[in-house]
C-alpha atoms as a PDB file:
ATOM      1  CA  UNK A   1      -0.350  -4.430  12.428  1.00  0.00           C
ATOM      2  CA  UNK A   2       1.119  -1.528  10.729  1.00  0.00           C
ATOM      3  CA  UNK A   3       3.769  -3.609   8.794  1.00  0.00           C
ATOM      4  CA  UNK A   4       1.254  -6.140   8.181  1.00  0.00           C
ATOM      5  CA  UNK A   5      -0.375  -3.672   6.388  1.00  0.00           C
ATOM      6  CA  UNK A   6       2.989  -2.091   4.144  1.00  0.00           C
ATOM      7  CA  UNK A   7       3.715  -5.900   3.587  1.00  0.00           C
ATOM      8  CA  UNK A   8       0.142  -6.092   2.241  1.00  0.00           C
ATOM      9  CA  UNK A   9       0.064  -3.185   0.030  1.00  0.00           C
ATOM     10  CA  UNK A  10       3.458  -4.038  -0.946  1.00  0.00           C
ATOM     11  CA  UNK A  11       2.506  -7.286  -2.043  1.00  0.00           C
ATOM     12  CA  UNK A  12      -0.352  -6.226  -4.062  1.00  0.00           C
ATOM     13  CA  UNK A  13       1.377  -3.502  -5.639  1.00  0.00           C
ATOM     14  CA  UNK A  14       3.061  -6.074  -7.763  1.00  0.00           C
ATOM     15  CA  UNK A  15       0.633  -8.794  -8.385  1.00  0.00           C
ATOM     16  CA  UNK A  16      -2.674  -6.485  -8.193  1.00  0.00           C
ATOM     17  CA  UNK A  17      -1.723  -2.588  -8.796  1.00  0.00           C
ATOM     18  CA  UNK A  18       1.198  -2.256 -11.852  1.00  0.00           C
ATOM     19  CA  UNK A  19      -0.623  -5.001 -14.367  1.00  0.00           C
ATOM     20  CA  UNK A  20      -4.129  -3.073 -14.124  1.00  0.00           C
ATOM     21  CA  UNK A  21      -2.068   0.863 -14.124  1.00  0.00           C
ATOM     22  CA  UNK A  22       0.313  -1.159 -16.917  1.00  0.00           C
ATOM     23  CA  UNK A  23      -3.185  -2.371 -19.173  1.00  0.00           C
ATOM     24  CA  UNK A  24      -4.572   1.570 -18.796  1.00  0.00           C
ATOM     25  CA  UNK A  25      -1.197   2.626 -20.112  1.00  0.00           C
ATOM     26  CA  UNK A  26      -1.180   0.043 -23.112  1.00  0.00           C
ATOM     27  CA  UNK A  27      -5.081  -0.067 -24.149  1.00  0.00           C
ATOM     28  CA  UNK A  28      -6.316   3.703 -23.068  1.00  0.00           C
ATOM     29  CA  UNK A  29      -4.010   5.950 -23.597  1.00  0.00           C
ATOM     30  CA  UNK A  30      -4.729   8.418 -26.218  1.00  0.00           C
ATOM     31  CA  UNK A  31      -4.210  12.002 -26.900  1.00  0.00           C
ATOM     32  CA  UNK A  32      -7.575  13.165 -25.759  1.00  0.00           C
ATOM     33  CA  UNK A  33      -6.910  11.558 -22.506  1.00  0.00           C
ATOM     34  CA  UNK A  34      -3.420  12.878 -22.151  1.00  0.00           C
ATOM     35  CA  UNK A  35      -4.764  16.590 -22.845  1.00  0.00           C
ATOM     36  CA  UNK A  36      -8.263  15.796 -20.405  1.00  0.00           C
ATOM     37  CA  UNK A  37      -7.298  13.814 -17.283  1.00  0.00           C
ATOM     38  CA  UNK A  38      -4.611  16.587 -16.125  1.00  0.00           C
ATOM     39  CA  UNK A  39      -7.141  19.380 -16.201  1.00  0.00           C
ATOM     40  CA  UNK A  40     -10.004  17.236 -14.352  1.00  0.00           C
ATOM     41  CA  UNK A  41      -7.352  15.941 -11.978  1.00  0.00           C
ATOM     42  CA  UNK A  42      -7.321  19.919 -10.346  1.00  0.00           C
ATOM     43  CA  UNK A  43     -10.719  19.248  -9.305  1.00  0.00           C
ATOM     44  CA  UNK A  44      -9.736  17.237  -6.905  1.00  0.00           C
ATOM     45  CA  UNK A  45      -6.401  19.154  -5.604  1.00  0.00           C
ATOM     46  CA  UNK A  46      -5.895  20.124  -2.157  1.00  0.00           C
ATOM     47  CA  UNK A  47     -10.229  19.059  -2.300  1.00  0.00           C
ATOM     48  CA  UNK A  48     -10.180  23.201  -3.206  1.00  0.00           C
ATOM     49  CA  UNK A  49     -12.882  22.672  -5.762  1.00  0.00           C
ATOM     50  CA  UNK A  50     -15.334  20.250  -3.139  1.00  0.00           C
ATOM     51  CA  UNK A  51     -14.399  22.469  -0.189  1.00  0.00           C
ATOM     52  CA  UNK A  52     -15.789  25.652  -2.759  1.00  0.00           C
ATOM     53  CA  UNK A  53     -19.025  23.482  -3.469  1.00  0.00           C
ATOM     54  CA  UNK A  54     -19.549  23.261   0.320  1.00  0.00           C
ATOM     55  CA  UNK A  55     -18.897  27.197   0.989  1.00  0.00           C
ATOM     56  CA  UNK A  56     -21.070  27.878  -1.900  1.00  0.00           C
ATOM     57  CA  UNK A  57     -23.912  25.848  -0.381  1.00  0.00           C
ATOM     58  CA  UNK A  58     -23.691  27.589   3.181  1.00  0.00           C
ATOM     59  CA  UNK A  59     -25.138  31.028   1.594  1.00  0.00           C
ATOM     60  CA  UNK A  60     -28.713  29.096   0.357  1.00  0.00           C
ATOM     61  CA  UNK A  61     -30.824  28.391   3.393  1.00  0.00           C
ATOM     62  CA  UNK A  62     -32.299  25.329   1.897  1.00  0.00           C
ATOM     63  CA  UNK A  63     -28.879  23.514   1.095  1.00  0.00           C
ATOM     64  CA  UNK A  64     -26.719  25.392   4.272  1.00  0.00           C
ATOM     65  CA  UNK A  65     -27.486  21.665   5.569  1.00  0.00           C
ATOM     66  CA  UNK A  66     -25.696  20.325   2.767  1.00  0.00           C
ATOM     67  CA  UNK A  67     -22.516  22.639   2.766  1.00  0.00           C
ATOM     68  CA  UNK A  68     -22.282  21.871   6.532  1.00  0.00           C
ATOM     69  CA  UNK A  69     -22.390  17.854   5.955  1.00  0.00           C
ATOM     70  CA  UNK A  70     -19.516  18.346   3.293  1.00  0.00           C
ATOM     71  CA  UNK A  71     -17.437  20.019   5.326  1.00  0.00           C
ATOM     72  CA  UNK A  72     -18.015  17.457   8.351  1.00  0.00           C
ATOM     73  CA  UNK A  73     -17.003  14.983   5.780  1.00  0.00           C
ATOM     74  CA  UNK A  74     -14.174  16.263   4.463  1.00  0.00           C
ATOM     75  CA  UNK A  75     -12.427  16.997   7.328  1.00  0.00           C
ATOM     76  CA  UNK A  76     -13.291  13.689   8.625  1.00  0.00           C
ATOM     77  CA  UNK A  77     -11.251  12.463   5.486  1.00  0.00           C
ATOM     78  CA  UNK A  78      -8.283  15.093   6.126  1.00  0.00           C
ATOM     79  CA  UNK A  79      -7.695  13.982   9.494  1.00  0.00           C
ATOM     80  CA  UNK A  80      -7.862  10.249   8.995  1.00  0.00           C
ATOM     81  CA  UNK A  81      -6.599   9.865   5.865  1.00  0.00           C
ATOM     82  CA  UNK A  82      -4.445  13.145   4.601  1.00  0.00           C
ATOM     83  CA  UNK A  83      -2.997  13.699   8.650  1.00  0.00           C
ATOM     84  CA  UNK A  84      -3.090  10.121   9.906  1.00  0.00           C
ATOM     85  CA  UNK A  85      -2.953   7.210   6.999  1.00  0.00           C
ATOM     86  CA  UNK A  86      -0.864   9.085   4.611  1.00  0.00           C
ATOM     87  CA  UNK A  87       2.461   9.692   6.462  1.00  0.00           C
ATOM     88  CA  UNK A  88       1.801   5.920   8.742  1.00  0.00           C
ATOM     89  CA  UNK A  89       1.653   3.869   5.861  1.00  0.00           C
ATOM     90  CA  UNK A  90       4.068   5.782   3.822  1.00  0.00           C
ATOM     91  CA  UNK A  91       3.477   4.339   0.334  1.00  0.00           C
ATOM     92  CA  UNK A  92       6.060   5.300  -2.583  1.00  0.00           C
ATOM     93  CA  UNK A  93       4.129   6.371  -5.261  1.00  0.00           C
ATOM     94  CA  UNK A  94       3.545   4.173  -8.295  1.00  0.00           C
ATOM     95  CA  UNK A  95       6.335   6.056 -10.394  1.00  0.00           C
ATOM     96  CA  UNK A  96       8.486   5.650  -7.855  1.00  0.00           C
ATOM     97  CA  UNK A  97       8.004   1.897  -7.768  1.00  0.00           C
ATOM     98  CA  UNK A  98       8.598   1.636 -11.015  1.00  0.00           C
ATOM     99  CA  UNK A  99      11.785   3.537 -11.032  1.00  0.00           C
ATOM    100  CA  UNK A 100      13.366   1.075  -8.420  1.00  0.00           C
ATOM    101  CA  UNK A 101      12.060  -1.828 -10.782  1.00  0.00           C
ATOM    102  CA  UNK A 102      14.017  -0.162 -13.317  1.00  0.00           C
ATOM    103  CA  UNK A 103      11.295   1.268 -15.499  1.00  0.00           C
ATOM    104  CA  UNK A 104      11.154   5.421 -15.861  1.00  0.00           C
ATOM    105  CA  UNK A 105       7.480   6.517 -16.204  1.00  0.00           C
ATOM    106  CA  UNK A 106       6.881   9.897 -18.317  1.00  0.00           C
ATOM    107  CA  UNK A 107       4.626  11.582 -16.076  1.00  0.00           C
ATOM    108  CA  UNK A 108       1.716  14.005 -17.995  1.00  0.00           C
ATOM    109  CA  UNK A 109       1.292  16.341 -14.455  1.00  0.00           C
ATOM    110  CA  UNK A 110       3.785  16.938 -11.750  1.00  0.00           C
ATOM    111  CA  UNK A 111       5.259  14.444  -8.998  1.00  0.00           C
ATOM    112  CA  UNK A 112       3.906  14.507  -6.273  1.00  0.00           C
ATOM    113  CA  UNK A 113       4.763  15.377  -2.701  1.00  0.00           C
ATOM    114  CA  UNK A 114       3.487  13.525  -0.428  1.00  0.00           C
ATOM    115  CA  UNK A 115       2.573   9.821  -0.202  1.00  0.00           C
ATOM    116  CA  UNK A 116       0.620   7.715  -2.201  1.00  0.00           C
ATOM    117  CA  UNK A 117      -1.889   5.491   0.343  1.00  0.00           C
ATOM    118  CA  UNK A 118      -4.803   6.664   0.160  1.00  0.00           C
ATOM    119  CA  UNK A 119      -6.013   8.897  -2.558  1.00  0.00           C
ATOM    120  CA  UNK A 120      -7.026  12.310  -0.962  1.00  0.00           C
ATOM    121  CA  UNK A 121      -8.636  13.402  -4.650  1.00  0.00           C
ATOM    122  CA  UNK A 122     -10.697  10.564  -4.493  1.00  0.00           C
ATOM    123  CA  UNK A 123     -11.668  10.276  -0.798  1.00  0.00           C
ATOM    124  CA  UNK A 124     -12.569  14.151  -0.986  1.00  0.00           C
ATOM    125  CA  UNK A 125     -14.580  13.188  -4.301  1.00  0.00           C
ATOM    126  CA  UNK A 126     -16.820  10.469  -3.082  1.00  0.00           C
ATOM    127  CA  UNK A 127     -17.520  12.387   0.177  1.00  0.00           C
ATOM    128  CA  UNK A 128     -18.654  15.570  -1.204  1.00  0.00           C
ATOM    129  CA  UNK A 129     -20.783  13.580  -4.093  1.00  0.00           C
ATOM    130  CA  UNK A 130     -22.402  11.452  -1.420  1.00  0.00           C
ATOM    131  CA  UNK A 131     -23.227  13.898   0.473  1.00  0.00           C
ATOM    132  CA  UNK A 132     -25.272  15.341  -2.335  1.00  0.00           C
ATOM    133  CA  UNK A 133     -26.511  12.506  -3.636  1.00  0.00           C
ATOM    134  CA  UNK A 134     -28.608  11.880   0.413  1.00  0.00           C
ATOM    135  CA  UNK A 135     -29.937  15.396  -0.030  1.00  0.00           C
ATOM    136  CA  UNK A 136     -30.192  16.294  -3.735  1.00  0.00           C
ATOM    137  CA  UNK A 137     -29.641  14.059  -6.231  1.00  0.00           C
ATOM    138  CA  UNK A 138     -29.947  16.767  -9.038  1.00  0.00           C
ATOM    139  CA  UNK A 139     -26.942  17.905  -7.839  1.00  0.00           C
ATOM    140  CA  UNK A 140     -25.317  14.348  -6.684  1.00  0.00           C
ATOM    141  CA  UNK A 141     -25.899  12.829  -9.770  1.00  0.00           C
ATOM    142  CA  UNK A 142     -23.402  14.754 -11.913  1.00  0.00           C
ATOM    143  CA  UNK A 143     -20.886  15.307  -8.674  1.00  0.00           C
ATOM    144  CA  UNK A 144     -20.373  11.322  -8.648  1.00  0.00           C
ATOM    145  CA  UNK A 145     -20.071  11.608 -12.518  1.00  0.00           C
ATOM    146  CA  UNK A 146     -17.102  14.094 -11.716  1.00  0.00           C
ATOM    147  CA  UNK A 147     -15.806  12.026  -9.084  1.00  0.00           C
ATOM    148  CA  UNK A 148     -15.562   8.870 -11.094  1.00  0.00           C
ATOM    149  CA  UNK A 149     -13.540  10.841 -13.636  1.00  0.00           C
ATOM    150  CA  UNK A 150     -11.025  12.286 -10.789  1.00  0.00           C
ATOM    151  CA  UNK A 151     -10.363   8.740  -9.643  1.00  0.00           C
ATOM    152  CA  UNK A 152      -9.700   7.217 -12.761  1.00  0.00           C
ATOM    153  CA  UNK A 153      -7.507   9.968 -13.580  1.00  0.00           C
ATOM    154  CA  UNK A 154      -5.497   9.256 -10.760  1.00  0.00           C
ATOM    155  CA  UNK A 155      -4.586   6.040 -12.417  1.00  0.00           C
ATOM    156  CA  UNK A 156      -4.334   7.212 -15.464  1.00  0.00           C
ATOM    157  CA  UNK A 157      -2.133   9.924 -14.391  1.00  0.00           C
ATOM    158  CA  UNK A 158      -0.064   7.307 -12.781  1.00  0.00           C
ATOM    159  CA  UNK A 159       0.382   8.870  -9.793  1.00  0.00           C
ATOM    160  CA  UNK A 160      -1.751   6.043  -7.476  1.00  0.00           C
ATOM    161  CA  UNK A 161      -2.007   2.808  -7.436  1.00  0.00           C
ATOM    162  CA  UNK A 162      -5.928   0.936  -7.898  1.00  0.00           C
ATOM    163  CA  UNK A 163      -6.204   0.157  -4.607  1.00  0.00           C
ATOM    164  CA  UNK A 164      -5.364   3.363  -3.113  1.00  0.00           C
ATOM    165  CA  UNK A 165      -8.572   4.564  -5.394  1.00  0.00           C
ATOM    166  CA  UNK A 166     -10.467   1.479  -4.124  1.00  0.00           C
ATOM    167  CA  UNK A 167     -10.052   2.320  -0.560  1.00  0.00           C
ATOM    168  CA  UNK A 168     -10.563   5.816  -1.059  1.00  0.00           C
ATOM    169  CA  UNK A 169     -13.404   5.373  -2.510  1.00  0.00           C
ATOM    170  CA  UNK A 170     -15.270   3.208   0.206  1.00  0.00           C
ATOM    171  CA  UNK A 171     -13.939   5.433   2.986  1.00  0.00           C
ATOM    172  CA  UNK A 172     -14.961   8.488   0.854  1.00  0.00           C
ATOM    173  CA  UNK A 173     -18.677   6.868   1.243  1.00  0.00           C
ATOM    174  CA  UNK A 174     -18.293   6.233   4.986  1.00  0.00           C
ATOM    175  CA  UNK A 175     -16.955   9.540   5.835  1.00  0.00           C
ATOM    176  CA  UNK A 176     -20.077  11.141   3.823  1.00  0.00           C
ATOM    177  CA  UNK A 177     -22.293   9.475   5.888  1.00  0.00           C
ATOM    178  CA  UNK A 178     -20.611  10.192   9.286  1.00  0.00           C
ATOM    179  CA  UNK A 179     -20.077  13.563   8.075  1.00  0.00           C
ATOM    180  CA  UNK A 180     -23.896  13.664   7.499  1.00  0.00           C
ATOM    181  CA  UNK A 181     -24.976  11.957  10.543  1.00  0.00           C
ATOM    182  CA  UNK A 182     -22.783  13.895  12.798  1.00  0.00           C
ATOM    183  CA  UNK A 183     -24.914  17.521  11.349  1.00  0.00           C
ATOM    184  CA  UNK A 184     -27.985  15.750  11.433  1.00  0.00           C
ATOM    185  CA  UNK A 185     -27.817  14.861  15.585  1.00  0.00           C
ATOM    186  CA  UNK A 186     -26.027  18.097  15.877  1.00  0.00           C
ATOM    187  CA  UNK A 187     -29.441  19.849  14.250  1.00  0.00           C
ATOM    188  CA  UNK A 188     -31.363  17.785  15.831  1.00  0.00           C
ATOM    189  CA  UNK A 189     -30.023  18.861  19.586  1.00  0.00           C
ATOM    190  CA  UNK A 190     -30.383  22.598  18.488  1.00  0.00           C
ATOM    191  CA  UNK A 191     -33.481  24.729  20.337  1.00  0.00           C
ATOM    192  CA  UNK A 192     -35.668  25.560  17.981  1.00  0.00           C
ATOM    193  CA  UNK A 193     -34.831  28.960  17.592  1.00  0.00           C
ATOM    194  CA  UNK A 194     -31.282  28.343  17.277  1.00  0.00           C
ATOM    195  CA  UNK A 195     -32.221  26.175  14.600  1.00  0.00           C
ATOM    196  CA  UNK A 196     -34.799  28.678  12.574  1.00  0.00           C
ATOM    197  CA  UNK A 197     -32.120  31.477  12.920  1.00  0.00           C
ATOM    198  CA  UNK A 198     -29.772  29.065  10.915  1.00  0.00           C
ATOM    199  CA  UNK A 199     -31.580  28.258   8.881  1.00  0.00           C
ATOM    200  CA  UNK A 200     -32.714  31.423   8.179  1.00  0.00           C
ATOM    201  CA  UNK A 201     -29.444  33.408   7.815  1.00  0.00           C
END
């Protein structure tokens, strides 16, 4: 199952992932972008800025709800898809591909360390967003405007391929709604004063 899946993402990676990354390269590339997408890519490093969000939320009684749903979610994503996924699958980054094709790739941020399937920036994007779009969407609103812009400067950056963003960003949704879900019965089974003393703190 497991090398069905390599063979799969290998595959695609050729027919699916270099021609789209190649057409960003040749038709939006631009000097505004080049100075812009490394600077919005740090809000999604290490999920830092998200896991801040989260923190931030926990010290406002009527969104310490929120901040505990984002962090469900995004260690949901960390151990599934940063712990588990990354190091199974084992995916060369793009760059990488393209230097065993014989192409070098001038890269506008750092390589990267670790492997390329899935996108952490944009799993811990799309969770954290979701999660504030359910409860707020004053807030969720411009959080998924942030999030689109950290996935598609993962492409643009060159460092993942479009369907390690694509995957991401559907399991970044599901793990926003287990993460939500899983405080929500948690609350729910709470005695009541348990639960006004939280909520009060």
């Amino acid at each position: 199952m497991l090398e069905a899946v390599r063979q799969l993402l290998a595959s695609l990676a050729v027919s699916f992932d270099l021609p789209i990354l190649e057409w960003i390269q040749a038709h939006l590339q631009c000097g505004f972008l080049d100075k812009t997408m490394p600077i919005i890519t740090l809000f999604g490093d290490g999920g830092i800025f998200w896991i801040a969000v989260a923190v931030v939320l926990l010290f406002f009684p009527k969104y310490r709800k929120v901040g505990f749903s984002m962090g469900a979610a995004l260690i949901l994503g960390v151990l599934v898809c940063n712990v588990t996924l990354k190091p199974l699958v084992a995916r060369i980054r793009p760059y990488d591909l393209q230097e065993t094709l014989g192409n070098h790739i001038n890269l506008l941020i750092s390589a990267q360390h670790d492997y390329s399937f899935p996108s952490g920036h944009t799993i811990a994007s799309f969770e954290a967003c979701v999660v504030l779009l359910i409860h707020d969407k004053r807030m969720g609103i411009p959080a998924t405007i942030l999030a689109c812009l950290i996935a598609f400067s993962r492409l643009y950056l060159y460092v993942h391929y479009p369907t390690d963003v694509i995957f991401s960003f559907f399991a970044g949704i599901l793990f926003a709604f287990l993460g939500n879900a899983i405080v929500s019965l948690i609350y729910r089974h709470l005695p009541r004063g348990k639960y006004e003393r939280l909520e009060s703190l």
